[in-house]
N, C-alpha and C. Protein backbone atom coordinates (compact mmCIF):
# COMPACT_ATOMS: atom_id res chain seq x y z
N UNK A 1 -6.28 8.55 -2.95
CA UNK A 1 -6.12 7.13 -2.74
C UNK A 1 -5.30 6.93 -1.47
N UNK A 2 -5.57 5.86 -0.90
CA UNK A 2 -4.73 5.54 0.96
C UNK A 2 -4.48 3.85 0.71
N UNK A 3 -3.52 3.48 1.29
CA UNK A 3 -2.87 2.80 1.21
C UNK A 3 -2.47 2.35 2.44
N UNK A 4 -2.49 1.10 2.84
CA UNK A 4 -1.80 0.55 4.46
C UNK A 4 -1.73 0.87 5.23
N UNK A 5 -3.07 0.53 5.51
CA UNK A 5 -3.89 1.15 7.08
C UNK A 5 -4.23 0.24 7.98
N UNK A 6 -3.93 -0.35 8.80
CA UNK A 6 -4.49 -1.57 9.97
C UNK A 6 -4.98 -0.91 11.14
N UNK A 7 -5.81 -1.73 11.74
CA UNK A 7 -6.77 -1.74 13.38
C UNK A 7 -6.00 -2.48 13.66
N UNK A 8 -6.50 -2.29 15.31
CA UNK A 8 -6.11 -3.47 16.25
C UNK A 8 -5.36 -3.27 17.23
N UNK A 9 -4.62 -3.41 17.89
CA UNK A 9 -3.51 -3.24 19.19
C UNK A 9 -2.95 -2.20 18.53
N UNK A 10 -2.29 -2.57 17.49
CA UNK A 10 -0.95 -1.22 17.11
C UNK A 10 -1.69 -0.65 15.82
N UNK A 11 -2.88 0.32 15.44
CA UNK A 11 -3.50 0.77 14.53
C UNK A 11 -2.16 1.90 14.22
N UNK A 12 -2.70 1.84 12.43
CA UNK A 12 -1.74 2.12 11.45
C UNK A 12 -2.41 3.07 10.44
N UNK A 13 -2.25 4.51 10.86
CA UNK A 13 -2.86 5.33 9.76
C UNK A 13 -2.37 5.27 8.49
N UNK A 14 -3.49 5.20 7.02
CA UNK A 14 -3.03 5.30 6.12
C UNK A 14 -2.57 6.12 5.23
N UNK A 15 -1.49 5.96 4.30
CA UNK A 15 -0.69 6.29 3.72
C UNK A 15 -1.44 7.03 2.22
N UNK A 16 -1.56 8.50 2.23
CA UNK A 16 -2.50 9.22 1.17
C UNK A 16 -1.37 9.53 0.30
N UNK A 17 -1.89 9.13 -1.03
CA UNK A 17 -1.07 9.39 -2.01
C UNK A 17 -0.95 10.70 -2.97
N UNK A 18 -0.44 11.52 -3.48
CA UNK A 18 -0.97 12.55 -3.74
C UNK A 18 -1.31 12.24 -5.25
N UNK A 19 -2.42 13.69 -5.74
CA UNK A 19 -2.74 13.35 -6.89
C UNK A 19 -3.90 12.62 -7.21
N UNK A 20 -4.74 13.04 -8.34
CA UNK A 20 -5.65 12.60 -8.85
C UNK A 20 -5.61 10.99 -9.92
N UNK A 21 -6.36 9.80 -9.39
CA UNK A 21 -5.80 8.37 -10.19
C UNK A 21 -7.10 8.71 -10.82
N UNK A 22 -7.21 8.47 -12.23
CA UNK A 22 -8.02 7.41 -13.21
C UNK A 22 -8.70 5.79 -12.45
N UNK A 23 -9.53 5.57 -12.97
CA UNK A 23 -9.48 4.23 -12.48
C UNK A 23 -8.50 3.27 -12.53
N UNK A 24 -7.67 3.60 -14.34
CA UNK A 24 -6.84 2.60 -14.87
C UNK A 24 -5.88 2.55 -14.03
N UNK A 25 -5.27 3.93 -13.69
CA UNK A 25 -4.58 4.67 -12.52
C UNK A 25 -4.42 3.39 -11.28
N UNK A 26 -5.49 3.96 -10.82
CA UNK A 26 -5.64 3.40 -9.23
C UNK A 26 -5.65 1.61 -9.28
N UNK A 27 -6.35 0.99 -10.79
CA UNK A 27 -5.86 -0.63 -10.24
C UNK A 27 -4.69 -0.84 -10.34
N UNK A 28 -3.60 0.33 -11.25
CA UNK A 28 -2.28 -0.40 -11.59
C UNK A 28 -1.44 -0.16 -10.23
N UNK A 29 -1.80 0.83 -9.56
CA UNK A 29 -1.21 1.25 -8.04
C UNK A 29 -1.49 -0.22 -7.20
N UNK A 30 -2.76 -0.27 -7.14
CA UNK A 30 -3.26 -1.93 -6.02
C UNK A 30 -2.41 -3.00 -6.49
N UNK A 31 -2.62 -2.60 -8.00
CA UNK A 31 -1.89 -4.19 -8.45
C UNK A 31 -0.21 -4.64 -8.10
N UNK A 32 0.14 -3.22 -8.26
CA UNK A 32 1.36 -3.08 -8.06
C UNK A 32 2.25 -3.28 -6.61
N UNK A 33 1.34 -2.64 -5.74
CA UNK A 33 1.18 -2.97 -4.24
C UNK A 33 1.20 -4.76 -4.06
N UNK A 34 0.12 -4.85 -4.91
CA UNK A 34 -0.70 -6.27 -4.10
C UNK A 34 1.07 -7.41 -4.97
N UNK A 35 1.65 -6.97 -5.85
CA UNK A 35 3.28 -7.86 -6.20
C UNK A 35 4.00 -8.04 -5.17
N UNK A 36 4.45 -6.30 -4.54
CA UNK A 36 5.06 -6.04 -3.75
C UNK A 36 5.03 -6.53 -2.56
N UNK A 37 3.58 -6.45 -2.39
CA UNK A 37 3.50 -7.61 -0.74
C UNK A 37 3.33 -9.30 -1.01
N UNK A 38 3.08 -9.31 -2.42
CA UNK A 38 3.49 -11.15 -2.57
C UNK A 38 4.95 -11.45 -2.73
N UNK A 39 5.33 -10.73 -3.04
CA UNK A 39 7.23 -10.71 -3.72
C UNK A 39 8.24 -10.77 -2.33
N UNK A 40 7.05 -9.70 -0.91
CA UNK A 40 8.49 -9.18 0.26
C UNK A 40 7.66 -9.53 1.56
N UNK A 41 6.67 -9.84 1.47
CA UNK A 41 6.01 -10.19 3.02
C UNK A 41 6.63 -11.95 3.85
N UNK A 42 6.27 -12.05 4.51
CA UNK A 42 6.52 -13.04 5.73
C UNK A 42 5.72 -13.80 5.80
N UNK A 43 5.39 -15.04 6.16
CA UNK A 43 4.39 -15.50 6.22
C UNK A 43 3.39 -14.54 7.78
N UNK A 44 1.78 -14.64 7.47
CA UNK A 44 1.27 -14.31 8.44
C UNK A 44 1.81 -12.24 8.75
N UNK A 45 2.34 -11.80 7.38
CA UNK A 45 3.11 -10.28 7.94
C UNK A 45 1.53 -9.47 7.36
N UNK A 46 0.76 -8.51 8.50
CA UNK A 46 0.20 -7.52 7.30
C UNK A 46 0.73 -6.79 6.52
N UNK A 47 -0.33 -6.48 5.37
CA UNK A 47 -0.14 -5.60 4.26
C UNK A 47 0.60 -4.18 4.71
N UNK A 48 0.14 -3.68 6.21
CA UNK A 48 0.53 -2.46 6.10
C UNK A 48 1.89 -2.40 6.76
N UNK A 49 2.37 -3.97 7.32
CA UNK A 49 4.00 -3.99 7.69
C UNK A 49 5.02 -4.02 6.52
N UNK A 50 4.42 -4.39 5.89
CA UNK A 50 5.45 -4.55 4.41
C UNK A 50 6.30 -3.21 4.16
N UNK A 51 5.12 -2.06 4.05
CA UNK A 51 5.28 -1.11 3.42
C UNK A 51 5.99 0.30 4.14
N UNK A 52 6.91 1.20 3.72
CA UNK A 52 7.57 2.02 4.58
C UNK A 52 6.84 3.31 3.63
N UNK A 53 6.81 4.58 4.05
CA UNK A 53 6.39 5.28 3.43
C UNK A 53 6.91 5.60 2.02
N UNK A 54 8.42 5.62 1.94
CA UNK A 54 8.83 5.80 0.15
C UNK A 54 8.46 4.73 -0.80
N UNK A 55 8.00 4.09 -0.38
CA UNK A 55 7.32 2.50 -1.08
C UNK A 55 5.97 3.22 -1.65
N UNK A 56 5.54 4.14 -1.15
CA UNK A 56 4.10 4.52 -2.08
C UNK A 56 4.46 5.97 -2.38
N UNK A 57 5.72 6.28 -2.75
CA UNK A 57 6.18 7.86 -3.49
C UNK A 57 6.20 7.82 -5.34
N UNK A 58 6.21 6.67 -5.64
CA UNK A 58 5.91 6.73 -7.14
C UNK A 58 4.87 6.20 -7.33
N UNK A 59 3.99 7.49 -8.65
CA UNK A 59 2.83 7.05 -9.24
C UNK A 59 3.14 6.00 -10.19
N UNK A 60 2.10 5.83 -10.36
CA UNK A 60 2.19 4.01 -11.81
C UNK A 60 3.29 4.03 -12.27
């Protein structure tokens, strides 16, 4: 699974998580993500500025 990756002027390789997700797995990761960037973003901030790499070191 990869995580917060942007194009564009300043492209942003994404962030591979280790480990094998379930499906149940992998929506509770997005879902969990998708809080995190409603809870700490900026207006107009991308998804992949939010995030620093220890932000995707714990599984579900």
């Amino acid at each position: 699974m990869q995580l917060g990756w942007k194009l564009g002027r300043h492209p942003r390789l994404a962030i591979e998580l280790e480990g094998i997700f379930s499906d149940d797995d992998a929506l509770a990761i997005v879902n969990r993500r998708a809080e995190f960037y409603k809870e700490n973003s900026k207006h107009g901030e991308r998804f992949a500025e939010v995030f620093k790499l220890s932000d995707f070191k714990t599984r579900v």
